[in-house]
N, C-alpha and C. Protein backbone atom coordinates (compact mmCIF):
# COMPACT_ATOMS: atom_id res chain seq x y z
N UNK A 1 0.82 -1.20 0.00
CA UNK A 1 0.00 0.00 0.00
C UNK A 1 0.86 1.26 0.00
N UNK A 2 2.02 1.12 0.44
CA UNK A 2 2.99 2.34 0.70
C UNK A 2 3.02 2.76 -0.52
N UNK A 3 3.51 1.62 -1.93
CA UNK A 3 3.67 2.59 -2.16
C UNK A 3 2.71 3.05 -3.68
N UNK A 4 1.28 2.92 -3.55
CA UNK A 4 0.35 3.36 -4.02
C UNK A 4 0.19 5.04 -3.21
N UNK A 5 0.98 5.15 -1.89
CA UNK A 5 0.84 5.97 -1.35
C UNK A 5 1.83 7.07 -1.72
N UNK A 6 3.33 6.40 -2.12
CA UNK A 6 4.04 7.58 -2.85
C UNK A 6 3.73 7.58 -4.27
N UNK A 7 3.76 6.46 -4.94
CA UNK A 7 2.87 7.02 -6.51
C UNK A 7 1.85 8.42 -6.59
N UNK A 8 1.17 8.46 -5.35
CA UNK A 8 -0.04 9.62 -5.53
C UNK A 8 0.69 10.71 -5.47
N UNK A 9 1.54 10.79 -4.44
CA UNK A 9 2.46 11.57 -4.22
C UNK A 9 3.36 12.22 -5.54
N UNK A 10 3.67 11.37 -5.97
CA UNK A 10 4.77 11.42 -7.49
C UNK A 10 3.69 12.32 -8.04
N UNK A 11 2.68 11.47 -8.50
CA UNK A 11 1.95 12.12 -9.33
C UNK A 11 1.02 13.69 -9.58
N UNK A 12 0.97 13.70 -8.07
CA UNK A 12 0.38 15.12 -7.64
C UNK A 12 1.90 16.21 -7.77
N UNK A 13 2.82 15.89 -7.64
CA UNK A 13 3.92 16.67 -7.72
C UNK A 13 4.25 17.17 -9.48
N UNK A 14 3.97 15.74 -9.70
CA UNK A 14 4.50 16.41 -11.30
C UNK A 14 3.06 16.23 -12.05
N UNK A 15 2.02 16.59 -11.78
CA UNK A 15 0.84 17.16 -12.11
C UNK A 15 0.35 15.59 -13.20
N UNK A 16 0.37 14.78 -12.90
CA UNK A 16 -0.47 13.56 -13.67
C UNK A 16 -1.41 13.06 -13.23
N UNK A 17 -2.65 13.69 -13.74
CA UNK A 17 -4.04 13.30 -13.39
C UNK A 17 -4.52 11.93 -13.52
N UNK A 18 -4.27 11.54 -14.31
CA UNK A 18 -4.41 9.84 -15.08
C UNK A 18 -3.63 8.85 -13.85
N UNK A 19 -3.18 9.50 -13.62
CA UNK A 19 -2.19 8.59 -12.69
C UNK A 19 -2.80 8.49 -11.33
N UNK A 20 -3.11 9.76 -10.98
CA UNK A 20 -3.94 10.09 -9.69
C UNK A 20 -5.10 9.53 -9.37
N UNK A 21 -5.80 9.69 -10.80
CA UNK A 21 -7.24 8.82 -10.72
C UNK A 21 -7.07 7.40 -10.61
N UNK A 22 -6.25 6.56 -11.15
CA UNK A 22 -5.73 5.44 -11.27
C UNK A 22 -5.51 4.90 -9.84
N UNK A 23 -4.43 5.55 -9.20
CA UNK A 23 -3.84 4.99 -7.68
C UNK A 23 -4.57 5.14 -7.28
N UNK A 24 -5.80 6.42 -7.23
CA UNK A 24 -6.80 6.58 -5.82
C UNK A 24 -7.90 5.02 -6.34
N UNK A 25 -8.10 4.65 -7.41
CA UNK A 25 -9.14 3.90 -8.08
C UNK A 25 -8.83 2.64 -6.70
N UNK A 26 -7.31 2.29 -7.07
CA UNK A 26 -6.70 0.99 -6.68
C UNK A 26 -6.37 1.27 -5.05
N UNK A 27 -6.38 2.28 -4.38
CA UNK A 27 -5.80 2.41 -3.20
C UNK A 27 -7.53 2.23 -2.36
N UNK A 28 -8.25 2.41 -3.31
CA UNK A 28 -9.62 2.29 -2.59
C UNK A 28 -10.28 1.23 -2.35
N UNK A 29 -10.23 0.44 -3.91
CA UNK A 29 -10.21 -1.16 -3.97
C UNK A 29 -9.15 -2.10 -2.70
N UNK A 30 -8.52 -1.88 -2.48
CA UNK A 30 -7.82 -2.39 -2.15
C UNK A 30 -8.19 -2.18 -0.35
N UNK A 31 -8.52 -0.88 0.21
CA UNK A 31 -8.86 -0.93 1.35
C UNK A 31 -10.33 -1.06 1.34
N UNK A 32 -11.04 -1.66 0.35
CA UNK A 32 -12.43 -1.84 0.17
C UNK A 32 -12.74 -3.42 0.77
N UNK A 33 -11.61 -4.18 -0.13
CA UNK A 33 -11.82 -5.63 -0.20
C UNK A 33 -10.78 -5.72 1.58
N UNK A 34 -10.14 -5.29 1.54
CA UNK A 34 -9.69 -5.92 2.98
C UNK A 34 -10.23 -5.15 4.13
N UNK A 35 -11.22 -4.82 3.90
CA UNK A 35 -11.85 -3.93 5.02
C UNK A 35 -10.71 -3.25 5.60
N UNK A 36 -10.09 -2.36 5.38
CA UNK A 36 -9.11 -1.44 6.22
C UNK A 36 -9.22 0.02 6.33
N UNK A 37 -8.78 0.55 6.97
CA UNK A 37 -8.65 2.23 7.00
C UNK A 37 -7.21 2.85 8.13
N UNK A 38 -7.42 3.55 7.52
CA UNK A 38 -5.78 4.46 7.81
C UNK A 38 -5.17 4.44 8.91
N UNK A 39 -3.93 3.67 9.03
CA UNK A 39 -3.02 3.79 10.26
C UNK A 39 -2.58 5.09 10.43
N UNK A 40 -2.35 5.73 11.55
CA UNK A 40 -1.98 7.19 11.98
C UNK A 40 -0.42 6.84 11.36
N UNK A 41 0.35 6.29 11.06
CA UNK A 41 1.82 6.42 10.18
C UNK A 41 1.39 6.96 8.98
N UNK A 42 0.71 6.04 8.24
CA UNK A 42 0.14 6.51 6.95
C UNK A 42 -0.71 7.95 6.47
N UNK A 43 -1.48 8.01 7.73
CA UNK A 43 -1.73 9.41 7.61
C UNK A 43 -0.95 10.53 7.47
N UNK A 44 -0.29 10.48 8.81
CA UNK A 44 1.47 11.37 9.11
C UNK A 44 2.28 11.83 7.78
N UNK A 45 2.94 10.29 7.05
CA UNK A 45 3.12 10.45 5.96
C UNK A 45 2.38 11.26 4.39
N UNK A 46 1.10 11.19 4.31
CA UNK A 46 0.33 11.50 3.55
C UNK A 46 0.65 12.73 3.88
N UNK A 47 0.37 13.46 5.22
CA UNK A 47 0.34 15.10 5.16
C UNK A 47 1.76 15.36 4.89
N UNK A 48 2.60 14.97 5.50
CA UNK A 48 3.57 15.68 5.47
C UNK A 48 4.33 15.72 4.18
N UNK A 49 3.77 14.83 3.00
CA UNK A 49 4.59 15.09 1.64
C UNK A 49 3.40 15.73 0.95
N UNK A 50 2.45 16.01 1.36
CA UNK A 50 1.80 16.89 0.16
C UNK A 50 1.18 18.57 1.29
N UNK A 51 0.96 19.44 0.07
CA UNK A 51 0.72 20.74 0.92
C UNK A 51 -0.07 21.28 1.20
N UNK A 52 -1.10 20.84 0.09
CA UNK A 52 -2.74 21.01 -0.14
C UNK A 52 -3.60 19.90 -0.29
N UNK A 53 -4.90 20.40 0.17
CA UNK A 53 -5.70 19.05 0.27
C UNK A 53 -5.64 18.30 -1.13
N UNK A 54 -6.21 16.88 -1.12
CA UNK A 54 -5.94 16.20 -2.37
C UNK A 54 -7.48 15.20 -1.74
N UNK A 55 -7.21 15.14 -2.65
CA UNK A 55 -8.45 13.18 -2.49
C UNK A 55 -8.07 11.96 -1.93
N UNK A 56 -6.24 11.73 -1.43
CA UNK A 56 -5.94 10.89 -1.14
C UNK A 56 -5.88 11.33 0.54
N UNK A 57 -5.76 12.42 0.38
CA UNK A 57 -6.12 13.28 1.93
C UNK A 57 -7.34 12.57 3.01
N UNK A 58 -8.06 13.13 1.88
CA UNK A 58 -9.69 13.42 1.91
C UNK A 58 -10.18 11.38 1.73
N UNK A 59 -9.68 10.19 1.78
CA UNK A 59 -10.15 9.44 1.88
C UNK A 59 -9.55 9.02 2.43
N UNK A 60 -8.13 9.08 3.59
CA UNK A 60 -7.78 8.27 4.08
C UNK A 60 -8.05 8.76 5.28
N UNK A 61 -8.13 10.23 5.92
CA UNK A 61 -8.55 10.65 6.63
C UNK A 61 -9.55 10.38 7.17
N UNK A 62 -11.16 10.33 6.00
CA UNK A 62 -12.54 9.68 6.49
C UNK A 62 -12.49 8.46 6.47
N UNK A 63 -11.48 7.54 6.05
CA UNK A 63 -11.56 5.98 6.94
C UNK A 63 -10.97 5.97 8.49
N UNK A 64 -10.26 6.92 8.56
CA UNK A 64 -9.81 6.94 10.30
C UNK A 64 -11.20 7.50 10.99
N UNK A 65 -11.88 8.34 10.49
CA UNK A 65 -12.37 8.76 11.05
C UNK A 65 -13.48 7.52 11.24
N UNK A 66 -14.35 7.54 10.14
CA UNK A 66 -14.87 6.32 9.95
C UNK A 66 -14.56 4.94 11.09
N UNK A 67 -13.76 4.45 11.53
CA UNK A 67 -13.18 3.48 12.58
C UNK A 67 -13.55 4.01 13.59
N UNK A 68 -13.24 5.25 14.10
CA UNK A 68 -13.53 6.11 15.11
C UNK A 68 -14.88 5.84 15.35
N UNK A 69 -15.68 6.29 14.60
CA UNK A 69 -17.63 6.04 15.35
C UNK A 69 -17.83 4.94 14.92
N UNK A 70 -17.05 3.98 13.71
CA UNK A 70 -17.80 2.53 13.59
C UNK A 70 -17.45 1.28 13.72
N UNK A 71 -16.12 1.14 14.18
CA UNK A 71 -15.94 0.22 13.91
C UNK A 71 -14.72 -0.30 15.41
N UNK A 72 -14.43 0.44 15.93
CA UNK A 72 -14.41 0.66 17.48
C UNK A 72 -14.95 -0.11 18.71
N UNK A 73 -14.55 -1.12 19.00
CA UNK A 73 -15.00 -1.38 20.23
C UNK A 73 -14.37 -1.21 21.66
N UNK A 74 -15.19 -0.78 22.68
CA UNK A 74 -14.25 -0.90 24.10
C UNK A 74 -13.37 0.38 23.85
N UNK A 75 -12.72 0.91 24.77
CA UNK A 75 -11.90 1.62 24.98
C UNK A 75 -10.45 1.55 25.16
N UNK A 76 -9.88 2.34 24.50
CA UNK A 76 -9.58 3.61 24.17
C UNK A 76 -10.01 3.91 22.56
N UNK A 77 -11.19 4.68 22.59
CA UNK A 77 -11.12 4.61 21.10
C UNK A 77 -10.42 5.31 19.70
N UNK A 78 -9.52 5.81 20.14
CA UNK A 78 -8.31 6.57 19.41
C UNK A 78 -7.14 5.27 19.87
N UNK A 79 -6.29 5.06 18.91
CA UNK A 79 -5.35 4.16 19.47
C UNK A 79 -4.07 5.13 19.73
N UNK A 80 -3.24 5.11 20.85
CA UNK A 80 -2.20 5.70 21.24
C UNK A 80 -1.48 6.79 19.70
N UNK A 81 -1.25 5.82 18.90
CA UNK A 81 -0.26 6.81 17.78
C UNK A 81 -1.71 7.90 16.85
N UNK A 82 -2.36 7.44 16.71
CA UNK A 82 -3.46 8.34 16.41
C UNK A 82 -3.92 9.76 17.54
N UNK A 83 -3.83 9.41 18.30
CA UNK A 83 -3.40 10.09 19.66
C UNK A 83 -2.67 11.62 19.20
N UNK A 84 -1.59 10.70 19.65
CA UNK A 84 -0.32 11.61 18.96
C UNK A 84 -0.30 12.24 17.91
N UNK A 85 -0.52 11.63 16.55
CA UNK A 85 -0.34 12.63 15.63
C UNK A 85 -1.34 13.39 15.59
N UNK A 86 -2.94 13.19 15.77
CA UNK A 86 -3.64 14.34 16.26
C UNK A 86 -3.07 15.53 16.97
N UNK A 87 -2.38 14.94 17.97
CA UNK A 87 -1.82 15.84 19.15
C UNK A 87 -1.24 17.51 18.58
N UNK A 88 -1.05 17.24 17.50
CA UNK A 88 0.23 17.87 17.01
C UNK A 88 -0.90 18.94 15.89
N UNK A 89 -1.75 18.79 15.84
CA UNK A 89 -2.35 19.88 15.57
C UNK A 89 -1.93 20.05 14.18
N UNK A 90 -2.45 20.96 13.35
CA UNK A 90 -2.26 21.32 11.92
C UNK A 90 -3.83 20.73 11.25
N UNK A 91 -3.45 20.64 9.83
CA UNK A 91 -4.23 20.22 8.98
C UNK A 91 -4.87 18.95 8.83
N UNK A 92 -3.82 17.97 9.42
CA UNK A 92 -4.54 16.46 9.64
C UNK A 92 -5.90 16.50 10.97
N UNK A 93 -5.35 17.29 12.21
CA UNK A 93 -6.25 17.24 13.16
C UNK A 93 -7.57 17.95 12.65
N UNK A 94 -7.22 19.26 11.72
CA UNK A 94 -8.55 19.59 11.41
C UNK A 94 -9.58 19.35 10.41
N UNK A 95 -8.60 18.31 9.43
CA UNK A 95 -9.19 17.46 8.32
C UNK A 95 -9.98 16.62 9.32
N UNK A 96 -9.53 15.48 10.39
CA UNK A 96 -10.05 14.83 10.99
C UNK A 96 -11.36 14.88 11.57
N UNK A 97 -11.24 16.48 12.27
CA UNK A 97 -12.52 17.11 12.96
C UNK A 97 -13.61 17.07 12.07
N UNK A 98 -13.32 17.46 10.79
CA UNK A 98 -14.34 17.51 9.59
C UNK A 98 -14.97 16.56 9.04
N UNK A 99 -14.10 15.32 8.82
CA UNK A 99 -14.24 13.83 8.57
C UNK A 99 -15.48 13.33 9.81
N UNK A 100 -15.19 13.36 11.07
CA UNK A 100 -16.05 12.94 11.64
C UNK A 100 -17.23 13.51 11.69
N UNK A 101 -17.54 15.13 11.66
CA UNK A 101 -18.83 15.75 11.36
C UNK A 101 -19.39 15.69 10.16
N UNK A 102 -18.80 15.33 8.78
CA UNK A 102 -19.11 14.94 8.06
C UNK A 102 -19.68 13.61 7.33
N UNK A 103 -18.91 12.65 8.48
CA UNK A 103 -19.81 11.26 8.28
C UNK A 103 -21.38 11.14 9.18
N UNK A 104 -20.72 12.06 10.29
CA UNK A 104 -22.11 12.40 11.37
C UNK A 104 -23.76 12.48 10.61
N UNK A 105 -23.40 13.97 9.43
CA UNK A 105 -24.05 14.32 8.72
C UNK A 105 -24.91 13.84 7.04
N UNK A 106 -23.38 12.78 7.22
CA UNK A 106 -24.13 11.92 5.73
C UNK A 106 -24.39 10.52 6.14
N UNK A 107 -24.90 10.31 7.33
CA UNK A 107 -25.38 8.89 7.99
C UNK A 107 -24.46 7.51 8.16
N UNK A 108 -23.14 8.31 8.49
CA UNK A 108 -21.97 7.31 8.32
C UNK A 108 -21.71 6.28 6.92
N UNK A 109 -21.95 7.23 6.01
CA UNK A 109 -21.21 6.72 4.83
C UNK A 109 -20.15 6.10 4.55
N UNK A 110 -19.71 5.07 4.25
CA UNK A 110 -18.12 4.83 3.87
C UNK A 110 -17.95 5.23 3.29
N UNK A 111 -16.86 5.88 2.54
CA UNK A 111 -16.02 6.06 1.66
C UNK A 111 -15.36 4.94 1.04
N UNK A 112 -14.85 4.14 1.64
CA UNK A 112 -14.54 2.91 0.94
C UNK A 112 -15.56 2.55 0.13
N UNK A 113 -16.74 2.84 0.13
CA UNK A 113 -17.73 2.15 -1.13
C UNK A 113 -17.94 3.18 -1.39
N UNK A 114 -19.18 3.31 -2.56
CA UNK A 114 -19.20 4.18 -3.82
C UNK A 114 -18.61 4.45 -5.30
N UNK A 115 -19.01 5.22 -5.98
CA UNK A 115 -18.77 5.77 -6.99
C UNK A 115 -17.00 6.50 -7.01
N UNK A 116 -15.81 5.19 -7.92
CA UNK A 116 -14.63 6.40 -8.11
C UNK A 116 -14.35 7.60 -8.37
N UNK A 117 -15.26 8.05 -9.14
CA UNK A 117 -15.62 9.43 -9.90
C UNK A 117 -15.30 10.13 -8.67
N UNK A 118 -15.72 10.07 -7.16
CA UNK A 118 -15.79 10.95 -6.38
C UNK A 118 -14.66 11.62 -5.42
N UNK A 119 -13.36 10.47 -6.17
CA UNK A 119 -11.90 10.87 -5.26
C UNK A 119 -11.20 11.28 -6.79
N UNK A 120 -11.69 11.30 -8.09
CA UNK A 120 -11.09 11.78 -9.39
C UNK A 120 -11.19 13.23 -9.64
N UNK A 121 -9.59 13.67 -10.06
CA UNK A 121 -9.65 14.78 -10.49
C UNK A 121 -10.41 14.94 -11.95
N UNK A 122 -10.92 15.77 -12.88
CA UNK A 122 -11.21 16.19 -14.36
C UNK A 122 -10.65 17.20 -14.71
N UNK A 123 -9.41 18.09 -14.49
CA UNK A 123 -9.21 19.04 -15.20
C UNK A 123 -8.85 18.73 -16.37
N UNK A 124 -8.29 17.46 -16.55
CA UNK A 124 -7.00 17.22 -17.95
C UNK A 124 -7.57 16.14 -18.53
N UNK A 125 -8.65 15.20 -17.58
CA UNK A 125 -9.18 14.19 -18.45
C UNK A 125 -10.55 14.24 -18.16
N UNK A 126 -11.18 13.40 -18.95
CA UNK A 126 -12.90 13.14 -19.30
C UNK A 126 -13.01 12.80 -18.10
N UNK A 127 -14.47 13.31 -17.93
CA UNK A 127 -15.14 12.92 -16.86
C UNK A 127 -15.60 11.30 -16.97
N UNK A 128 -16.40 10.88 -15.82
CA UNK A 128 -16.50 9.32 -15.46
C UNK A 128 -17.75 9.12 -16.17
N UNK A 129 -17.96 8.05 -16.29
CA UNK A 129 -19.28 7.68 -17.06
C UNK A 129 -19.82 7.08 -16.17
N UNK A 130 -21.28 8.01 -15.88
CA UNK A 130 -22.18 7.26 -14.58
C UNK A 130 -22.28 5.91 -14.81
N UNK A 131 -22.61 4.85 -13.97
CA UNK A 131 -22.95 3.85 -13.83
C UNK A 131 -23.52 3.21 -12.57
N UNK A 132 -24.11 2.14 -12.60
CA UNK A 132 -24.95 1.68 -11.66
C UNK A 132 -23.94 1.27 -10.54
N UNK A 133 -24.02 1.07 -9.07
CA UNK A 133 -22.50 0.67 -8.75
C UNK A 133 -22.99 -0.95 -8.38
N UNK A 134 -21.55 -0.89 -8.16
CA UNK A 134 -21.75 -2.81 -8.12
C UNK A 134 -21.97 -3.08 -6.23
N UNK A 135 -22.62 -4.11 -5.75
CA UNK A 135 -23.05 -4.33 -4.49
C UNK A 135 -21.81 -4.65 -3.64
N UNK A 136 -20.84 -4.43 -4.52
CA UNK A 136 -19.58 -4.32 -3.54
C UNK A 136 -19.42 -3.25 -2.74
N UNK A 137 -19.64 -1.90 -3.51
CA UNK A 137 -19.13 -0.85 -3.55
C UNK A 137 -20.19 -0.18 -2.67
């Protein structure tokens, strides 16, 4: 997964949309089918190589958050390193804050399922062609 995680990275740096849509396609699938969501390393990493929000931001973030109200049992429901890098304040803690009022508000949606179209950039390429989604998703 790492390094679907610096590919996005690569690609947001040297501006390749095709590429972006691609990794987020597969980085989603991939935490779709193994039921997973974001270790606070992975997060850490994510902010600290990119500068502005992105979609890879914006979905790995709402699977932490996501774990947080759903998937959580017993206490402590933040795990120690999630803790921490919260701790530290910036853009991840307040992406986070948002993530959770935002799943609050859309009836705890996953993000892991749905429509790709919705973590894809379109400036440079065609838009997605609606489709029905599959009962995976």
């Amino acid at each position: 997964m790492q390094h679907y995680m610096c590919l996005y990275i690569l690609a947001t740096r040297f501006r390749i949309e095709r590429l972006k849509n691609d990794v987020m396609d597969q980085a989603r699938a991939y935490y779709r089918r193994n039921n997973m969501t974001a270790p606070a390393y992975r997060l850490e990493y994510v902010y600290e190589s990119t500068t502005e929000p992105n979609h890879l931001r914006r979905f790995l973030v709402s699977t932490a958050a996501y774990r947080y109200l759903c998937e959580q049992r017993g206490e402590p429901k933040l795990s120690d390193s999630m803790r921490g890098v919260l701790a530290k304040g910036g853009d991840l803690a307040a992406d986070f804050a948002e993530a959770l009022a935002r799943l609050h508000q859309n009836e705890l949606v996953d993000v892991r399922r749905g429509p790709d179209c919705a973590f894809h950039d379109h400036v440079e390429t065609p838009a997605c062609k609606e489709r029905a989604p599959e009962p995976y998703e």
